[in-house]
Protein backbone atom coordinates (compact mmCIF):
# COMPACT_ATOMS: atom_id res chain seq x y z
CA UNK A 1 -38.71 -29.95 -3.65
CA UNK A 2 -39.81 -33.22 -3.18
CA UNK A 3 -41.02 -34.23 -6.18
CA UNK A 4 -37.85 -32.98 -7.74
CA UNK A 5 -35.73 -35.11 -5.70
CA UNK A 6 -37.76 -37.94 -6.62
CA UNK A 7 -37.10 -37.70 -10.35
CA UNK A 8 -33.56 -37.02 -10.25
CA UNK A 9 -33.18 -39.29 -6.79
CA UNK A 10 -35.26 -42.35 -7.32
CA UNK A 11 -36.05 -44.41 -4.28
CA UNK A 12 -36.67 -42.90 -0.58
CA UNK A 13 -33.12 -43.22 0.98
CA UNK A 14 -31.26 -42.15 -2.31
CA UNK A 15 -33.69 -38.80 -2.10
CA UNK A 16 -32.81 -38.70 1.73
CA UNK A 17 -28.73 -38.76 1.09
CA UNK A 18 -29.65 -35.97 -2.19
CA UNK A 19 -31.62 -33.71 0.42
CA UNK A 20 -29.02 -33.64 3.13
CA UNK A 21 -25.70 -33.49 0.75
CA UNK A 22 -27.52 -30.59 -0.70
CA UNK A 23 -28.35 -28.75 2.91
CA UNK A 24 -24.77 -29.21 3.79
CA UNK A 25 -23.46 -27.99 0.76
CA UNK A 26 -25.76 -24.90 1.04
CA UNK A 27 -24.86 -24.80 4.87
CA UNK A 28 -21.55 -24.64 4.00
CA UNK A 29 -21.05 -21.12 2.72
CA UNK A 30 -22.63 -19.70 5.99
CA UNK A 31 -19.09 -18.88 7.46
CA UNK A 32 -17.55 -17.27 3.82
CA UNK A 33 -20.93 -15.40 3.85
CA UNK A 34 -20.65 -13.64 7.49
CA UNK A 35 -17.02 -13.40 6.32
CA UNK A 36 -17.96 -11.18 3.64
CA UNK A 37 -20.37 -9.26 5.27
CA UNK A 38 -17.82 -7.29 5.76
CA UNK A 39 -19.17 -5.75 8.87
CA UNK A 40 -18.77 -5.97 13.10
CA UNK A 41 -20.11 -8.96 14.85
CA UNK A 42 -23.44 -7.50 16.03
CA UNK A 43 -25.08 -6.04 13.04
CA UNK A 44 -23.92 -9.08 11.52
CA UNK A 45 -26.17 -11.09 14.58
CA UNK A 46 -28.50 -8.40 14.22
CA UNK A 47 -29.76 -8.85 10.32
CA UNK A 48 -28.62 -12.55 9.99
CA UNK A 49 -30.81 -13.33 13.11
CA UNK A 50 -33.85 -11.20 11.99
CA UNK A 51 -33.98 -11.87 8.24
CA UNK A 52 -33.85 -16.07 9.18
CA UNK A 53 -36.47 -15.38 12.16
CA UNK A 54 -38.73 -13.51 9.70
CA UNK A 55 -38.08 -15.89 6.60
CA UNK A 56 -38.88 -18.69 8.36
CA UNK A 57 -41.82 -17.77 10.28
CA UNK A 58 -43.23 -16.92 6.57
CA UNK A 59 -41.93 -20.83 5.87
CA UNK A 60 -44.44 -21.19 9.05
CA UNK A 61 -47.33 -19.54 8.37
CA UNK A 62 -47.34 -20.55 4.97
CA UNK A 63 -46.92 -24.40 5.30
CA UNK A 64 -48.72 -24.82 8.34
CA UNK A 65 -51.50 -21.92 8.61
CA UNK A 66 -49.82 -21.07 12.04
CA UNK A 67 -48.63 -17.74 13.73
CA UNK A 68 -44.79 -18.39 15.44
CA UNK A 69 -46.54 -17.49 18.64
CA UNK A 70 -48.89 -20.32 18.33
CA UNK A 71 -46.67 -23.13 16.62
CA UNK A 72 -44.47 -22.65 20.01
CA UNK A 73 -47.39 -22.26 22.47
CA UNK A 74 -49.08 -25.15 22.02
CA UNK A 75 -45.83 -27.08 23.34
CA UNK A 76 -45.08 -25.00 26.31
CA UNK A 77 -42.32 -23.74 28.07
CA UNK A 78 -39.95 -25.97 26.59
CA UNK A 79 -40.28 -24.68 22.78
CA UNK A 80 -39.62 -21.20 24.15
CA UNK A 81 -36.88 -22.16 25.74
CA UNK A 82 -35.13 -24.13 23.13
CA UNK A 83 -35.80 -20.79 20.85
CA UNK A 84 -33.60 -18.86 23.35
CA UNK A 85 -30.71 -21.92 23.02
CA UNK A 86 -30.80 -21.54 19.34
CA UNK A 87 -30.21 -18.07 19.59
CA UNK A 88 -27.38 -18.16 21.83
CA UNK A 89 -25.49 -21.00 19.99
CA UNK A 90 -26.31 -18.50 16.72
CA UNK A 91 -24.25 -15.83 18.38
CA UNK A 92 -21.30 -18.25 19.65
CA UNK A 93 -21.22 -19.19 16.21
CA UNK A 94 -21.05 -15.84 14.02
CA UNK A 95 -18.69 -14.59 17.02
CA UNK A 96 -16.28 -17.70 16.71
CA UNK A 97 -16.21 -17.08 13.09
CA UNK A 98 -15.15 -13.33 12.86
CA UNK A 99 -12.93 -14.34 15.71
CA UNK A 100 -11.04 -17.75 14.48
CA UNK A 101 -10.25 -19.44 11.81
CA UNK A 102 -13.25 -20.76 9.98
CA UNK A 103 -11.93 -24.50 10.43
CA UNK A 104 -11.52 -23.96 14.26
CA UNK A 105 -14.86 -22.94 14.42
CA UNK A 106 -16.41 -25.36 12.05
CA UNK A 107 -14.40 -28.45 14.10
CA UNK A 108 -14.97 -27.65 17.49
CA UNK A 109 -18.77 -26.69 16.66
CA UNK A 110 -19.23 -30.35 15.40
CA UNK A 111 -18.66 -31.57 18.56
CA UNK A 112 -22.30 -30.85 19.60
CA UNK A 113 -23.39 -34.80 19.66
CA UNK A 114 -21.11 -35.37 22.09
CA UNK A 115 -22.08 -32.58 24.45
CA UNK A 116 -25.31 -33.56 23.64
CA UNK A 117 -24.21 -37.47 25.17
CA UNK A 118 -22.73 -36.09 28.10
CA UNK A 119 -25.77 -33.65 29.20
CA UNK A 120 -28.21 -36.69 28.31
CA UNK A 121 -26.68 -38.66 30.76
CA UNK A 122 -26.21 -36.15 33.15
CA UNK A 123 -29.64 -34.57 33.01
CA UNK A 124 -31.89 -37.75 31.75
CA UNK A 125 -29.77 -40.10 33.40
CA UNK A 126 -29.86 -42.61 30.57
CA UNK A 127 -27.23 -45.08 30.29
CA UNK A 128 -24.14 -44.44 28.31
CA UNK A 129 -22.27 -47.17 26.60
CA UNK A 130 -18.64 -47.32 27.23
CA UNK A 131 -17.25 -46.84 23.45
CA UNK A 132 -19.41 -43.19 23.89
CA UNK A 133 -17.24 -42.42 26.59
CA UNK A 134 -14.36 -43.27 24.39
CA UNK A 135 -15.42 -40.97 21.81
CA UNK A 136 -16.25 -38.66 24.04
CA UNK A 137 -12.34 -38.28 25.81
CA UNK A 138 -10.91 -38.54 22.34
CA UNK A 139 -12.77 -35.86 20.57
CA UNK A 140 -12.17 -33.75 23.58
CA UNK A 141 -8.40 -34.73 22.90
CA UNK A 142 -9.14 -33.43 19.21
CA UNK A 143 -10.59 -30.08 20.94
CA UNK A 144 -7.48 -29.41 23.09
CA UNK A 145 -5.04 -29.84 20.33
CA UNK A 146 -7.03 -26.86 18.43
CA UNK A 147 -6.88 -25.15 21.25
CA UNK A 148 -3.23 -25.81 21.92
CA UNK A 149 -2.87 -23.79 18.00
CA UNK A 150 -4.92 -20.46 19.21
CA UNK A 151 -2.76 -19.94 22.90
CA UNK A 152 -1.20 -16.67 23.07
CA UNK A 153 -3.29 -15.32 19.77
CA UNK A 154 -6.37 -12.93 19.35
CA UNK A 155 -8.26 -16.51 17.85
CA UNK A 156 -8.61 -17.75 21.36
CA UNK A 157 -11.45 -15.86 22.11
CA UNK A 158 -13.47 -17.27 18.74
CA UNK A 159 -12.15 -20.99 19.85
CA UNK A 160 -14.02 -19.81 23.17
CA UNK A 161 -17.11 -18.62 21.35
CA UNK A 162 -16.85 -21.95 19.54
CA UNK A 163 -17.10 -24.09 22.42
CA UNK A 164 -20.06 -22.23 23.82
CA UNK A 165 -22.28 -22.67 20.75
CA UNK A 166 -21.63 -26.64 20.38
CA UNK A 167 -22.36 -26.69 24.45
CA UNK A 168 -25.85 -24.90 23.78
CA UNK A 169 -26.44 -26.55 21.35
CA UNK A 170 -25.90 -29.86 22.75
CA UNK A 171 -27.82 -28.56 25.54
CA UNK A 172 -30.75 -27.91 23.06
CA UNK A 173 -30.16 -31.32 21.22
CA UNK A 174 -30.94 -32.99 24.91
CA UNK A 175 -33.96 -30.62 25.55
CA UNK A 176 -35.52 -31.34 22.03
CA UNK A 177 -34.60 -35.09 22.63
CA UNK A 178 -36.81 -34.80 25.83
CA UNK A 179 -39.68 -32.71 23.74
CA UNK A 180 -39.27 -34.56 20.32
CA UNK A 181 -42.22 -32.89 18.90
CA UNK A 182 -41.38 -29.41 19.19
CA UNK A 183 -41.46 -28.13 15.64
CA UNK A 184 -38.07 -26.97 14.61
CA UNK A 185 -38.76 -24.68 12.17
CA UNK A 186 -40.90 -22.82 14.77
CA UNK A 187 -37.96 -23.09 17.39
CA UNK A 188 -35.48 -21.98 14.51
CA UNK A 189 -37.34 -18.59 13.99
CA UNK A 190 -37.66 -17.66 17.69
CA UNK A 191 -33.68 -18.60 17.85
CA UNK A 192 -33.41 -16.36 14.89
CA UNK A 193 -35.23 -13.11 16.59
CA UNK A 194 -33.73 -13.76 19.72
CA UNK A 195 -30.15 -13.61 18.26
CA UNK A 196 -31.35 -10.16 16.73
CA UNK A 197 -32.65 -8.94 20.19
CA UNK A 198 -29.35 -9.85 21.79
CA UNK A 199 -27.26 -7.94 19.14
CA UNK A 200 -29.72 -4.88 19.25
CA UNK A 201 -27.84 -2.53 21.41
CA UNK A 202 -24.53 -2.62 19.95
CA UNK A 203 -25.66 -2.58 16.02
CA UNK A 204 -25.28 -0.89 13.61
CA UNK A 205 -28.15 -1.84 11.22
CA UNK A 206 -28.61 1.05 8.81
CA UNK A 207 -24.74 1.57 8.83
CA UNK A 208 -23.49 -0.65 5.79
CA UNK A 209 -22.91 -0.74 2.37
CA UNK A 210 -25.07 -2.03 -0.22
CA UNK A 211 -22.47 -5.13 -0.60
CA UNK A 212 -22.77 -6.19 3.30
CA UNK A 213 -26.65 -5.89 2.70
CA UNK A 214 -26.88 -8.26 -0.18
CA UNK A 215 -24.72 -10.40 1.46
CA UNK A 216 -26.75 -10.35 4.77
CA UNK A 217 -29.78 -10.86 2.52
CA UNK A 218 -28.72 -13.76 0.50
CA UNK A 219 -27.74 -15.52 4.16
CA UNK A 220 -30.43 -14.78 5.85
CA UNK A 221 -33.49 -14.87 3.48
CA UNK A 222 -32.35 -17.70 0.97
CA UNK A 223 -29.22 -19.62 2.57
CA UNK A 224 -29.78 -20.36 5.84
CA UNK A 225 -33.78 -21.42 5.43
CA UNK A 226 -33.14 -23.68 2.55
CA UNK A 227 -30.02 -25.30 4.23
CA UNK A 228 -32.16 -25.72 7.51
CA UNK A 229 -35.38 -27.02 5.34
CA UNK A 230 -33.08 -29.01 3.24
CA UNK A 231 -31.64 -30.84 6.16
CA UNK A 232 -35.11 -31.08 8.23
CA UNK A 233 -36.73 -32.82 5.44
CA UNK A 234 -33.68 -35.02 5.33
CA UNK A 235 -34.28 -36.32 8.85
CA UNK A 236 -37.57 -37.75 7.78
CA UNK A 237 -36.11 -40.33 6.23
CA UNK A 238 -33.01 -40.88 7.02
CA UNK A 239 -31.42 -41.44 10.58
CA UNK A 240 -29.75 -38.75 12.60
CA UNK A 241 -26.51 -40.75 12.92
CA UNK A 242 -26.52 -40.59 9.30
CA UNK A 243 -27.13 -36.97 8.82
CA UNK A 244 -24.23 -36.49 11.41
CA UNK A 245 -21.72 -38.49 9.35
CA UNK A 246 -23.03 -35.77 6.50
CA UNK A 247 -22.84 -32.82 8.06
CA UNK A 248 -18.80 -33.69 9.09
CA UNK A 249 -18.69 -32.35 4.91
CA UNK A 250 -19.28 -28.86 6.27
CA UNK A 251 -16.07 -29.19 8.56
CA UNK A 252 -13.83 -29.59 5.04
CA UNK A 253 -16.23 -27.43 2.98
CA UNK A 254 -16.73 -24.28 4.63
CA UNK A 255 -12.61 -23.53 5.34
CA UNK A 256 -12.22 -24.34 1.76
CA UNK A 257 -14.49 -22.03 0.44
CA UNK A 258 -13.18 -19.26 3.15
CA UNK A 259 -9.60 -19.99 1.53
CA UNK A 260 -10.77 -19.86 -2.28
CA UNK A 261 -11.81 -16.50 -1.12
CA UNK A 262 -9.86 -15.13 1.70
CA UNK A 263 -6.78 -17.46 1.32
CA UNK A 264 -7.04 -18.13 5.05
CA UNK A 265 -4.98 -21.08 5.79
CA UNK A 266 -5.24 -22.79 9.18
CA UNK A 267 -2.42 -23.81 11.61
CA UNK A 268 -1.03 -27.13 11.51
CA UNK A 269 -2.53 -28.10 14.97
CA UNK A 270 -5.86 -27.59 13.64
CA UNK A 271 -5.51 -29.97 11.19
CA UNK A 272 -3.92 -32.74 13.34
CA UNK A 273 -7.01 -31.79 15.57
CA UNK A 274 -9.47 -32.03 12.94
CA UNK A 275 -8.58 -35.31 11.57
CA UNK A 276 -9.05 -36.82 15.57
CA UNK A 277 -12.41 -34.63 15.85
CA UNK A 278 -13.85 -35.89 12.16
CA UNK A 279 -12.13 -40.10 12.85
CA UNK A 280 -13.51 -40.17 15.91
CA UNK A 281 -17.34 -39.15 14.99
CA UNK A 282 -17.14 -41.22 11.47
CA UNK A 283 -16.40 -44.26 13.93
CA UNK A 284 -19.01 -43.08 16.75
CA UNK A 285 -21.48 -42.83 13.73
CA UNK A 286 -20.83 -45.17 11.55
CA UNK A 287 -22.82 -48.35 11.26
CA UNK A 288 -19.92 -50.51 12.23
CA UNK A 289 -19.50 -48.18 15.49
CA UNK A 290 -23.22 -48.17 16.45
CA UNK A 291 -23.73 -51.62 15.76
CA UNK A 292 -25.03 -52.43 19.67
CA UNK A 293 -26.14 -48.99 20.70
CA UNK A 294 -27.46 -47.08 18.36
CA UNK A 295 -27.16 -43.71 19.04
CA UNK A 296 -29.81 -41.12 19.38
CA UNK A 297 -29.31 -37.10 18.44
CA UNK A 298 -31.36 -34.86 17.16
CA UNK A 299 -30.17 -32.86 13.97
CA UNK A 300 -28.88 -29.30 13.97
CA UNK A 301 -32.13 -28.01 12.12
């Protein structure tokens, strides 16, 4: 992969921009894909959750010579338990999607960083400027005005589930920021087989049609890993505010695809939402915005 994006890339930060452009285009069809599925939430969780743990603890084994088991041992308690906060923020997600419209979900999910600031200074008590605060109140602003759009309708509850997964995982981008060498891919695959445990007792795994299987398949055993690796890889080189200005794309990309498809067109108050969400974390991240306190998150792989 590398030495591809090294001949069609050249230089080290060009190949960094190719590698995470290309993870969030590839991450982007994850909603249209558990959209076509076609089938109920938790045999969706189910296979989508076992197919990435078991892909990528191949991806393990393979690059590394390690067992899962082993690749999260040797870092204690705290891999384990940012495996089980991966999970959980897999399930808000899938839920929020076959619940919402893909752009709610997609909009209010991106506001992980900024759950991420507020339990980093509430749990590691570090300092927080006051133009973080800022962003802070006016994507939450953003948040409410999507809300506002779902009151009184069935997509409340996906909104909900939406919320949930960028707290966890904000939660998880403070514990991994505590434990920064805690080997995602590792964490990734437990997140992945603990989403399938959770969904266990109300799937229906041998119930589908060949369609929802391919579809399953090509999400969980080609999709999903290469966006993750993709966008891992990325982070080597270039900075996490930068691969958080990036993956904003997946915020316009994945309703589009979902309305090539579907034709599912969002209310207007997501949109007015979504433009203060997306303005408000281009400025946060941008270099202009960080120029005195550069900010530090980990990435969503």
């Amino acid at each position: 992969m590398n030495r591809l994006t090294s001949l069609l890339f050249p230089g080290e930060y060009s190949r960094g921009i190719a590698l995470a452009l290309s993870g969030v285009f590839v991450l982007s069809f994850d909603s249209l894909l558990i959209r076509m599925a076609m089938a109920d939430p938790w045999t969706v969780l189910f296979w989508r959750g076992l197919l990435i743990g078991i892909t990528l603890s191949l991806v393990l084994f393979f690059a590394s010579k390690k067992l899962l088991w082993s690749a999260l041992a040797v870092h204690g308690p705290a891999a384990f338990v940012s495996g089980a906060l991966f999970g959980l923020s897999s399930a808000g997600f899938v839920l929020s999607i076959l619940n919402t419209h893909v752009a709610n979900t997609v909009l209010i999910f991106s506001t992980a960083p900024i759950f991420a600031t507020i339990f980093t200074w509430f749990f590691l008590k570090e300092k927080v400027a006051l133009r973080t605060w800022l962003a802070v109140l006016a994507t939450m602003a953003g948040v409410i005005i999507v809300f506002k759009g779902s009151f009184g309708t069935v997509n409340l509850a996906g909104d909900l589930f939406a919320l949930f997964a960028a707290a966890v995982v904000g939660g998880n981008f403070t514990l991994l920021r505590r434990h920064p060498h805690i080997k995602r891919t590792a964490v990734v695959a437990l997140g992945g087989f603990v989403t399938a445990a959770l969904a266990w007792s109300w799937a229906s795994p041998l119930g589908l049609g060949f369609e929802s299987y391919l579809v399953l398949g090509l999400m969980g055993i080609v999709q999903m890993p290469l966006a993750l690796m993709l966008l891992t890889v990325s982070t080597r080189i270039l900075s996490s505010p930068e691969v958080s200005i990036i993956l904003l794309l997946e915020a316009i990309l994945a309703p589009f695809w979902v309305w090539m498809v579907f034709e599912e067109s969002p209310p207007g108050l997501t949109w007015l939402g979504g433009i203060i969400i997306v303005c408000t974390l281009l400025l946060y991240f941008s270099p202009v915005g960080r120029k005195h306190h550069p900010p530090r998150a980990a990435p969503r792989s």
